[in-house]
PDB file of N, CA and C in Angstrom:
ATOM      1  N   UNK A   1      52.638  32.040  -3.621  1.00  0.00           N
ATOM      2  CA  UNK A   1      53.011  32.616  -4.894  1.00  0.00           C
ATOM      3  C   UNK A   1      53.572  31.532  -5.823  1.00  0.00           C
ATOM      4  N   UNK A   2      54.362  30.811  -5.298  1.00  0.00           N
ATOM      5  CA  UNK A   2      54.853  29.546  -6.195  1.00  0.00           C
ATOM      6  C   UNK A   2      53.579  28.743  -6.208  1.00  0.00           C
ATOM      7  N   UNK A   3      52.788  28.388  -5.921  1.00  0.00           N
ATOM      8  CA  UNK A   3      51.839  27.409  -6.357  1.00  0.00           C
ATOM      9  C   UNK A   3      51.234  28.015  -7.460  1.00  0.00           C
ATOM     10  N   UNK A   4      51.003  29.380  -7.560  1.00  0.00           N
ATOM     11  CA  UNK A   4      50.098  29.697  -8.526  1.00  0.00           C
ATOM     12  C   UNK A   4      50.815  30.243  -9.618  1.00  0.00           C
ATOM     13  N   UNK A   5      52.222  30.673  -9.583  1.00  0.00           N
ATOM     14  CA  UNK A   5      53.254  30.211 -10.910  1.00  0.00           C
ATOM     15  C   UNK A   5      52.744  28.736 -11.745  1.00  0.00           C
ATOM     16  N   UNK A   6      53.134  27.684 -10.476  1.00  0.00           N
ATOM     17  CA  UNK A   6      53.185  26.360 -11.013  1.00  0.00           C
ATOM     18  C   UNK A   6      51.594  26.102 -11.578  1.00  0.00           C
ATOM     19  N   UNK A   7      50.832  26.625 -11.276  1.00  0.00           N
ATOM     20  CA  UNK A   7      49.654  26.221 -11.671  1.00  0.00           C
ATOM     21  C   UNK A   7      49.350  26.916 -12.817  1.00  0.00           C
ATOM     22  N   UNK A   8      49.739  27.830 -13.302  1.00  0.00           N
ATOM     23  CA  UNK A   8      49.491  28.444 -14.005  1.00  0.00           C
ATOM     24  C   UNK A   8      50.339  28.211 -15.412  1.00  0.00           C
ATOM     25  N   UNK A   9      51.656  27.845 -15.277  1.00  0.00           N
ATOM     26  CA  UNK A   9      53.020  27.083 -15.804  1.00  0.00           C
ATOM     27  C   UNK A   9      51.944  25.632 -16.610  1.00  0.00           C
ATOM     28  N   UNK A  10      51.016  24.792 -15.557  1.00  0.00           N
ATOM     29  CA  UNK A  10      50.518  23.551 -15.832  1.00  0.00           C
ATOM     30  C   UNK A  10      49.393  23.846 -16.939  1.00  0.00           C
ATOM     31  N   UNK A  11      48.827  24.933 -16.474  1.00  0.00           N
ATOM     32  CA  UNK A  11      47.490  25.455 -17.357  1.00  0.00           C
ATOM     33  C   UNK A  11      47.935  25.512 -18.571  1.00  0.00           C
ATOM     34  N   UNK A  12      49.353  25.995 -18.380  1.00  0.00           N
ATOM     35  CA  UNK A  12      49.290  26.775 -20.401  1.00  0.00           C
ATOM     36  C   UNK A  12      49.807  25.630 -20.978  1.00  0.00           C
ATOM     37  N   UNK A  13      50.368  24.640 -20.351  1.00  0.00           N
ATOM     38  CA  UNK A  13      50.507  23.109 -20.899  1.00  0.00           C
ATOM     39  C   UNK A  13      49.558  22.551 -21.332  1.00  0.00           C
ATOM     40  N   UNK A  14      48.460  22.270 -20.418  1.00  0.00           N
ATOM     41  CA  UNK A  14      47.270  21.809 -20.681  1.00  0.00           C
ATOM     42  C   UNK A  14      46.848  22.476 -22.082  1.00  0.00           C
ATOM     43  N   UNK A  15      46.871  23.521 -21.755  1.00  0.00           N
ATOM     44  CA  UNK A  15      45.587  24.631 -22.720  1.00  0.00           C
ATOM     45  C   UNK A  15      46.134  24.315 -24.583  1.00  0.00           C
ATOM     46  N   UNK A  16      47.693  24.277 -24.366  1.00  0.00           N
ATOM     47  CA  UNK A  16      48.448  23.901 -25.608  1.00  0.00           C
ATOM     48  C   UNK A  16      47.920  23.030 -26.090  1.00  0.00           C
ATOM     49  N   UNK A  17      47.657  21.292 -25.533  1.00  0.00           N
ATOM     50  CA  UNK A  17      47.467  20.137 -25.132  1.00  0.00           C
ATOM     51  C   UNK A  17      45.513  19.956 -26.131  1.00  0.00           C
ATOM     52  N   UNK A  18      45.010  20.955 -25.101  1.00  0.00           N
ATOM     53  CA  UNK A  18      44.034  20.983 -25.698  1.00  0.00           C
ATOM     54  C   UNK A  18      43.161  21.196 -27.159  1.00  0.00           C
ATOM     55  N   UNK A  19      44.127  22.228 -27.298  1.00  0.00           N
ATOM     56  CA  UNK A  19      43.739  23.277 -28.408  1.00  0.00           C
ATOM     57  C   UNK A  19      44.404  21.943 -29.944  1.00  0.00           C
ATOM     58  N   UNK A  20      45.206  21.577 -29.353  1.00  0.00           N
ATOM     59  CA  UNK A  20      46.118  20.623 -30.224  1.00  0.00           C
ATOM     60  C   UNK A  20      44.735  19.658 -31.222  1.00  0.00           C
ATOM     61  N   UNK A  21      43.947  19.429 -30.145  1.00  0.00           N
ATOM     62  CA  UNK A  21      42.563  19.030 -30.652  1.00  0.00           C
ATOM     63  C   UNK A  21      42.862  17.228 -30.669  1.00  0.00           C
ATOM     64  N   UNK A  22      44.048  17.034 -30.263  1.00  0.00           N
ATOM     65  CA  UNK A  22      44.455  15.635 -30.065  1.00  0.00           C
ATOM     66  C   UNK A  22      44.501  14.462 -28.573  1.00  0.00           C
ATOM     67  N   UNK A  23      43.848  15.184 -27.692  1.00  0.00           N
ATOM     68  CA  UNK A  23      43.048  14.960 -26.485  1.00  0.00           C
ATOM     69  C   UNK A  23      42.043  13.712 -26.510  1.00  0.00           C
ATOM     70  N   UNK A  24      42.090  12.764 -25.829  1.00  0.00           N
ATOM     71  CA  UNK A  24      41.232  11.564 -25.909  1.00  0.00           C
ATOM     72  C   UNK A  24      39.873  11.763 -24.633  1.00  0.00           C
ATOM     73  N   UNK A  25      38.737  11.366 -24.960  1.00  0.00           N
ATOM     74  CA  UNK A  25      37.792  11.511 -23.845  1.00  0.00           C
ATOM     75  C   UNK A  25      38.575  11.121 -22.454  1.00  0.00           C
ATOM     76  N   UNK A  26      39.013  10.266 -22.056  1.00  0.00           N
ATOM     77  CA  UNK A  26      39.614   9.906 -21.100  1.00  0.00           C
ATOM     78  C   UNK A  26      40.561  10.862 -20.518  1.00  0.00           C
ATOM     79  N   UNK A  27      41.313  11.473 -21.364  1.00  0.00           N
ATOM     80  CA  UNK A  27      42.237  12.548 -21.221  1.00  0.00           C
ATOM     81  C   UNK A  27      41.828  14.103 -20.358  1.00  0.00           C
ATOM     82  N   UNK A  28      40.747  14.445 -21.331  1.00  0.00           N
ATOM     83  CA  UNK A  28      39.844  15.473 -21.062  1.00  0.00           C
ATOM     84  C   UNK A  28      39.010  15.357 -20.004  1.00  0.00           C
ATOM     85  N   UNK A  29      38.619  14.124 -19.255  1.00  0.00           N
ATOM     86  CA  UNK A  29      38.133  13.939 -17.805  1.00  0.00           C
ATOM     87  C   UNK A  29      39.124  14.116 -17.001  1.00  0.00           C
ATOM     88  N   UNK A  30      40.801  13.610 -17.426  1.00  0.00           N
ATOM     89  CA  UNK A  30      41.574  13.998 -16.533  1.00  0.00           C
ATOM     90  C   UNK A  30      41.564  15.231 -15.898  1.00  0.00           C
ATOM     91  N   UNK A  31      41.730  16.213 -16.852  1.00  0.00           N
ATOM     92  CA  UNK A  31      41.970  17.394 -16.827  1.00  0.00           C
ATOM     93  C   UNK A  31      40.812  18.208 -16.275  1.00  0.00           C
ATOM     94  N   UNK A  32      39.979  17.887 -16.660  1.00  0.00           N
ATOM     95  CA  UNK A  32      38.497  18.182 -15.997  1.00  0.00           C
ATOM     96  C   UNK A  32      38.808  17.714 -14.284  1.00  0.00           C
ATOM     97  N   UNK A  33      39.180  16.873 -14.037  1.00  0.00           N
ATOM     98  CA  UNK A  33      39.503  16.522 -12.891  1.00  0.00           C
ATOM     99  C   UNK A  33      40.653  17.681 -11.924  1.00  0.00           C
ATOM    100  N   UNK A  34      41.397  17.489 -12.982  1.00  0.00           N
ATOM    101  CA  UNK A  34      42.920  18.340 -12.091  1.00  0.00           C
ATOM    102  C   UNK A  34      42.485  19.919 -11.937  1.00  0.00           C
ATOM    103  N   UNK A  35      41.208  20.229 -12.547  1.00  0.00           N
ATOM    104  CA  UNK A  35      41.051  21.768 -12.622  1.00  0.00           C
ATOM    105  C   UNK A  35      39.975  21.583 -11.731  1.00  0.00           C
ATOM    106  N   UNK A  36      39.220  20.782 -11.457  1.00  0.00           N
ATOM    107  CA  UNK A  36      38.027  20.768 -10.271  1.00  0.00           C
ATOM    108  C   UNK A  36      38.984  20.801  -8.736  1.00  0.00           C
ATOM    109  N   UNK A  37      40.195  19.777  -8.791  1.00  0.00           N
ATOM    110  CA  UNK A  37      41.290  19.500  -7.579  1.00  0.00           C
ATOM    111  C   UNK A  37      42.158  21.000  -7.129  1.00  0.00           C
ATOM    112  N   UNK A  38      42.183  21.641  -8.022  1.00  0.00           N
ATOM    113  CA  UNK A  38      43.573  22.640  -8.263  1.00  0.00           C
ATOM    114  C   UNK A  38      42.714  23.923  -7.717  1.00  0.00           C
ATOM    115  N   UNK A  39      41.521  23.549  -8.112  1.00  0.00           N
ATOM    116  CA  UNK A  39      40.709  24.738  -7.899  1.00  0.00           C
ATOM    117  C   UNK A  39      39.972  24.942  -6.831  1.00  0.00           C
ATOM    118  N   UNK A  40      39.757  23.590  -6.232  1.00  0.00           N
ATOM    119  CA  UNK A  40      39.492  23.554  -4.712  1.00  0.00           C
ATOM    120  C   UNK A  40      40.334  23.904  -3.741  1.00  0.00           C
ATOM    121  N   UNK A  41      42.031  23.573  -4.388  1.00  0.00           N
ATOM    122  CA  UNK A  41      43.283  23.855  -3.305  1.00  0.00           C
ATOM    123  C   UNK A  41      43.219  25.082  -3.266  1.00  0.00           C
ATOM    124  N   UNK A  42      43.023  26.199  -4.467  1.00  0.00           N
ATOM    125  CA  UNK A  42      43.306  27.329  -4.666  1.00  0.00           C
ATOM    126  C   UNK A  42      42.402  28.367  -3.554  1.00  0.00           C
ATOM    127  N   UNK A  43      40.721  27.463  -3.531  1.00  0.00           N
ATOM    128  CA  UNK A  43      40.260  28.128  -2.747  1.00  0.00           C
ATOM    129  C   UNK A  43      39.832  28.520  -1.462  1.00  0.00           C
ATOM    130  N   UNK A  44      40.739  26.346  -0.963  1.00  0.00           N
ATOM    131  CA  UNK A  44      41.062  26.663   0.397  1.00  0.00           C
ATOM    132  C   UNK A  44      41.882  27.430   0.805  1.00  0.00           C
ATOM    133  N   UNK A  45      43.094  27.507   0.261  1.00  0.00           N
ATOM    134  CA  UNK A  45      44.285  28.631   0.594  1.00  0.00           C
ATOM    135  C   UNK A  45      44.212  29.600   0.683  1.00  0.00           C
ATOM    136  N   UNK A  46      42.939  30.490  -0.102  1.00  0.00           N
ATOM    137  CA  UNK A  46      43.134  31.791  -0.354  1.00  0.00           C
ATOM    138  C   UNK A  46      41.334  32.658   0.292  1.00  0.00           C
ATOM    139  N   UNK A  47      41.327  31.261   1.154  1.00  0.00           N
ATOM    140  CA  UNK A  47      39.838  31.350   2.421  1.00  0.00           C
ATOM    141  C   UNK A  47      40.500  31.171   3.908  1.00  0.00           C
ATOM    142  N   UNK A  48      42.000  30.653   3.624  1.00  0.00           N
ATOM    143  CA  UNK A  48      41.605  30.003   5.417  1.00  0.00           C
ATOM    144  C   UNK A  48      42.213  31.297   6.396  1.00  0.00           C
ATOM    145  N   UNK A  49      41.882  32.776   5.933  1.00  0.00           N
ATOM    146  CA  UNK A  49      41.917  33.776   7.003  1.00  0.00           C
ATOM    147  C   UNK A  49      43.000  33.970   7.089  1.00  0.00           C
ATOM    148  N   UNK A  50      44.152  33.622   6.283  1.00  0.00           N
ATOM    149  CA  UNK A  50      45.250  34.541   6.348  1.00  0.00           C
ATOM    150  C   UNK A  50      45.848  35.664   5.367  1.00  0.00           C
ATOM    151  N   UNK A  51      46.232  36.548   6.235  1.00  0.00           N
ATOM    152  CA  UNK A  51      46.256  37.535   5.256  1.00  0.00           C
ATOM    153  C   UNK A  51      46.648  37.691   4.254  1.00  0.00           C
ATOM    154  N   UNK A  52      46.622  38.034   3.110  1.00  0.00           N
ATOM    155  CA  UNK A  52      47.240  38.344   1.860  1.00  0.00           C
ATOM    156  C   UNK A  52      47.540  39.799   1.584  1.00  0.00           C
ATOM    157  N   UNK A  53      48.423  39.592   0.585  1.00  0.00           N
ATOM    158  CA  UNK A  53      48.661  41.110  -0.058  1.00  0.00           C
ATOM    159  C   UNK A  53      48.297  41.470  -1.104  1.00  0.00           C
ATOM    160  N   UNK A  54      48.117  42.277  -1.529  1.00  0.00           N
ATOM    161  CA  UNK A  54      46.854  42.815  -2.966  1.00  0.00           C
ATOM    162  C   UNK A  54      47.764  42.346  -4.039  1.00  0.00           C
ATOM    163  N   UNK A  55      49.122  42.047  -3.976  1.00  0.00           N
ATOM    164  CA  UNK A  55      49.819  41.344  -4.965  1.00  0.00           C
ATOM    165  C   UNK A  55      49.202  39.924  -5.288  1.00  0.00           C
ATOM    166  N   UNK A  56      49.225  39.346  -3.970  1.00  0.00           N
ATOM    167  CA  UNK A  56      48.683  37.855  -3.782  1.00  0.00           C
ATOM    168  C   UNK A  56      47.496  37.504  -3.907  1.00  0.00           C
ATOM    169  N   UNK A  57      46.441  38.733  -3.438  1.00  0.00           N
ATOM    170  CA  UNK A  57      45.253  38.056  -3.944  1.00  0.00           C
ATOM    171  C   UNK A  57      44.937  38.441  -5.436  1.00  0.00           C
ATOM    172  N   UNK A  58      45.581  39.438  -6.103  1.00  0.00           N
ATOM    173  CA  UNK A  58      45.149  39.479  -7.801  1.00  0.00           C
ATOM    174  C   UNK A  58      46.164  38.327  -8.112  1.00  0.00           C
ATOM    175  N   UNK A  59      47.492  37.609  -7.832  1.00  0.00           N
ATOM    176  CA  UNK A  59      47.652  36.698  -8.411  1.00  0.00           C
ATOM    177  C   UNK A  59      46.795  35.274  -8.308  1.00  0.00           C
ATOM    178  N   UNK A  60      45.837  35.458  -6.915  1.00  0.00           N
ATOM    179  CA  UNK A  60      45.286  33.949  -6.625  1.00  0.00           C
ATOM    180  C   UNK A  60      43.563  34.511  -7.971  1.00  0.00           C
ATOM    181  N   UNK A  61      43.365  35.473  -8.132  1.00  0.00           N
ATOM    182  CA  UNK A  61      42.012  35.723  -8.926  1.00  0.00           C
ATOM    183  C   UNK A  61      42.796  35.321 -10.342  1.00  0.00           C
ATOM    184  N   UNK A  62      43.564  35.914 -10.677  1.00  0.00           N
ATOM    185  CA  UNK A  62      43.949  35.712 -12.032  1.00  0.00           C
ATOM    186  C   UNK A  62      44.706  34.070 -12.179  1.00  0.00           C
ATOM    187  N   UNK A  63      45.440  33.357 -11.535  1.00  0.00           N
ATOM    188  CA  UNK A  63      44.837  31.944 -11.552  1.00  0.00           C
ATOM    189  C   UNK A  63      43.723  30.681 -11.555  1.00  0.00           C
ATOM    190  N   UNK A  64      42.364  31.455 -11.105  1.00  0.00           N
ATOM    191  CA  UNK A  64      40.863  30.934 -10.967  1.00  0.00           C
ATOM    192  C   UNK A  64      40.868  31.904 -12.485  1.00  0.00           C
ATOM    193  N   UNK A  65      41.371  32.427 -12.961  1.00  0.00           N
ATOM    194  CA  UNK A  65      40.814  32.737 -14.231  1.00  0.00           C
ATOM    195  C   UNK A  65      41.561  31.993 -14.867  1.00  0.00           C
ATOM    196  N   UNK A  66      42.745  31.497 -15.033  1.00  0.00           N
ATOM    197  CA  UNK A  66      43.405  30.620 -16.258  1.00  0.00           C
ATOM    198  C   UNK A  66      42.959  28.802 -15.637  1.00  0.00           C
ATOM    199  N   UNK A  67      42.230  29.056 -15.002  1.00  0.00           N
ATOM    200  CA  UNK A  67      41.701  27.474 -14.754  1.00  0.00           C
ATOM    201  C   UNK A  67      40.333  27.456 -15.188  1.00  0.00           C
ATOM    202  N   UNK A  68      39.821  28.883 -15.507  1.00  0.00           N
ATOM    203  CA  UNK A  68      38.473  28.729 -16.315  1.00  0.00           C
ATOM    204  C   UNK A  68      38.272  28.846 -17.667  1.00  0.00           C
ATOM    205  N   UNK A  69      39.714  29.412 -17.941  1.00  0.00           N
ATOM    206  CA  UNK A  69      40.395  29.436 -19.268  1.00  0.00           C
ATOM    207  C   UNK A  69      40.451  28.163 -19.975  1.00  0.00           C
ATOM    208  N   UNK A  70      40.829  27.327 -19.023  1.00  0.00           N
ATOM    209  CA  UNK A  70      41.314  25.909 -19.322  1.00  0.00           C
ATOM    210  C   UNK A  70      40.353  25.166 -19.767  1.00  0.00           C
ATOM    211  N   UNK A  71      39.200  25.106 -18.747  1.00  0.00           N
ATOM    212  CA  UNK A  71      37.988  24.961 -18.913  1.00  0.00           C
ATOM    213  C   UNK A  71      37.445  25.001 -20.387  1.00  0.00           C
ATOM    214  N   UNK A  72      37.189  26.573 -20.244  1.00  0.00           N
ATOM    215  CA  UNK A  72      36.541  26.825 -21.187  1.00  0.00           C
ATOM    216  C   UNK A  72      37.240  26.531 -22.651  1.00  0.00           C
ATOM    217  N   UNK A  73      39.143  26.064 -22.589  1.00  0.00           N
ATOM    218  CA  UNK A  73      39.266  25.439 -23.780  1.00  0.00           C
ATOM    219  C   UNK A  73      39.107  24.229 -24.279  1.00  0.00           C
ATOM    220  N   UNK A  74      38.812  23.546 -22.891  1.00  0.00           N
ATOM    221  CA  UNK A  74      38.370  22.119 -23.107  1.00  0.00           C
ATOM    222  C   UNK A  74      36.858  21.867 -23.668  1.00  0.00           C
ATOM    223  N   UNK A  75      36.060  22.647 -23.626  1.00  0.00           N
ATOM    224  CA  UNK A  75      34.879  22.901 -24.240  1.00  0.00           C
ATOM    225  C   UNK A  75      34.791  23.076 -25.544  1.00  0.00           C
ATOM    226  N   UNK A  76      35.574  24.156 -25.632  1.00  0.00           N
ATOM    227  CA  UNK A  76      35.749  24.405 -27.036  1.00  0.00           C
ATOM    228  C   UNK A  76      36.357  23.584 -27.822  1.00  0.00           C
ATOM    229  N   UNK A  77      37.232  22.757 -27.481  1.00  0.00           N
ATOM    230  CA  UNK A  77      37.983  21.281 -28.088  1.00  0.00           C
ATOM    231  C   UNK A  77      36.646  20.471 -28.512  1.00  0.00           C
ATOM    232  N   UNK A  78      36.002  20.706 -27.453  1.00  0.00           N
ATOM    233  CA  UNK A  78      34.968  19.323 -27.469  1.00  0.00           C
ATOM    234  C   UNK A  78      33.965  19.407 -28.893  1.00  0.00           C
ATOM    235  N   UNK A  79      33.751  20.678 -28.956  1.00  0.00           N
ATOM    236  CA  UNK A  79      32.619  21.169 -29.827  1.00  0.00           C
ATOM    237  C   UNK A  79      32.917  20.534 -31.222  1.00  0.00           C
ATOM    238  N   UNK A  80      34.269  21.093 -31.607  1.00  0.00           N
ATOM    239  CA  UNK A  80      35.080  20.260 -32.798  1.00  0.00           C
ATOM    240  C   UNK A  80      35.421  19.256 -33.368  1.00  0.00           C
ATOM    241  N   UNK A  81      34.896  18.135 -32.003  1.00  0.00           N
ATOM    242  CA  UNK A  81      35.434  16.822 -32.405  1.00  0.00           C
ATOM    243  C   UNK A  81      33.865  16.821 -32.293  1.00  0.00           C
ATOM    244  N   UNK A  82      33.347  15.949 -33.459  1.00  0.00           N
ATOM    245  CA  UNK A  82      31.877  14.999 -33.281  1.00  0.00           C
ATOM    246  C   UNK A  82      31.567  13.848 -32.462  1.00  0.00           C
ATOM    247  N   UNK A  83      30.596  13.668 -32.052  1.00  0.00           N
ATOM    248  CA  UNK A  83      30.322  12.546 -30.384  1.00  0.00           C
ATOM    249  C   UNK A  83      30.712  11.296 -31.102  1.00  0.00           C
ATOM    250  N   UNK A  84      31.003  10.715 -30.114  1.00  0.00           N
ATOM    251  CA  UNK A  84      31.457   9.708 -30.782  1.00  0.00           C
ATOM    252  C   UNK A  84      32.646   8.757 -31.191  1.00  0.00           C
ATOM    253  N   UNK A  85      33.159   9.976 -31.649  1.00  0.00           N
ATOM    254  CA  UNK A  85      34.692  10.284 -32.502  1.00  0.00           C
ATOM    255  C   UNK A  85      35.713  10.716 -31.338  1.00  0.00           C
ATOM    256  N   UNK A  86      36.871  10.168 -31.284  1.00  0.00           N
ATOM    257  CA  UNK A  86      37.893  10.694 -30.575  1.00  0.00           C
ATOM    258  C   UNK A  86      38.417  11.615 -31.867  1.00  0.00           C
ATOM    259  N   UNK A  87      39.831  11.980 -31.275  1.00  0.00           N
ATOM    260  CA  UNK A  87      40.840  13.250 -31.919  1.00  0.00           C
ATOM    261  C   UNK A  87      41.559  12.415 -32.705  1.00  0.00           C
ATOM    262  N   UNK A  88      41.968  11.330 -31.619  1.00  0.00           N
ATOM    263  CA  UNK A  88      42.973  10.535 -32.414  1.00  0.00           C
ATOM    264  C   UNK A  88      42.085   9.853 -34.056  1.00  0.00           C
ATOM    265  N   UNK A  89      40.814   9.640 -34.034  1.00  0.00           N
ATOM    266  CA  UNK A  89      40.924   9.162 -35.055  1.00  0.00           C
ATOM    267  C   UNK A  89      40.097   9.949 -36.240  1.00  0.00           C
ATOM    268  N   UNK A  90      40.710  11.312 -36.117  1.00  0.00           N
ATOM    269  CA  UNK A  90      40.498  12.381 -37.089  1.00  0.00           C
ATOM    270  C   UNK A  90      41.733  12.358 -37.616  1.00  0.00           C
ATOM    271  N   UNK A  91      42.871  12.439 -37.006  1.00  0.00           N
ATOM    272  CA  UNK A  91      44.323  13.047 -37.960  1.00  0.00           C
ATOM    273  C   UNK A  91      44.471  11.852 -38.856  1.00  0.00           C
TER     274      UNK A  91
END
């Protein structure tokens, strides 16, 4: 249950982060990274056959949803900035 507080705590950081539209390519692979990592932990934990409680597994689904959230705001960041071009050198 605390991991997926904390992960979820990290997401809406990120997602802020993102939306900010001030994200560097380098940055946005990070993060692309930590949500491919976070999301693998999430789904060993919530595979390796121990039981959960219907509390725990709608909190482990609704965390794989704010990491696709994340995702999908990092996409949407991307669309906005033209290739090429970082964030930083729009403002």
């Amino acid at each position: 249950m605390h991991f997926t507080l904390k992960l979820e705590q990290k997401c809406a950081e990120l997602r802020r982060e993102t939306v900010s539209g001030n994200s560097t390519a380098e940055r946005s692979a990070e993060i692309i990274h930590f949500i491919g990592d976070q999301g693998e932990l999430l789904a060993r934990v919530s595979t390796s056959g121990m039981h959960m409680a219907d509390e725990l597994k709608a909190r482990v689904l609704s965390t794989f949803l704010t990491l696709m959230n994340l995702r999908e705001s990092l996409d949407r960041a991307a669309l906005r900035v033209p290739a090429g071009r970082t964030a930083s050198r729009l403002a």
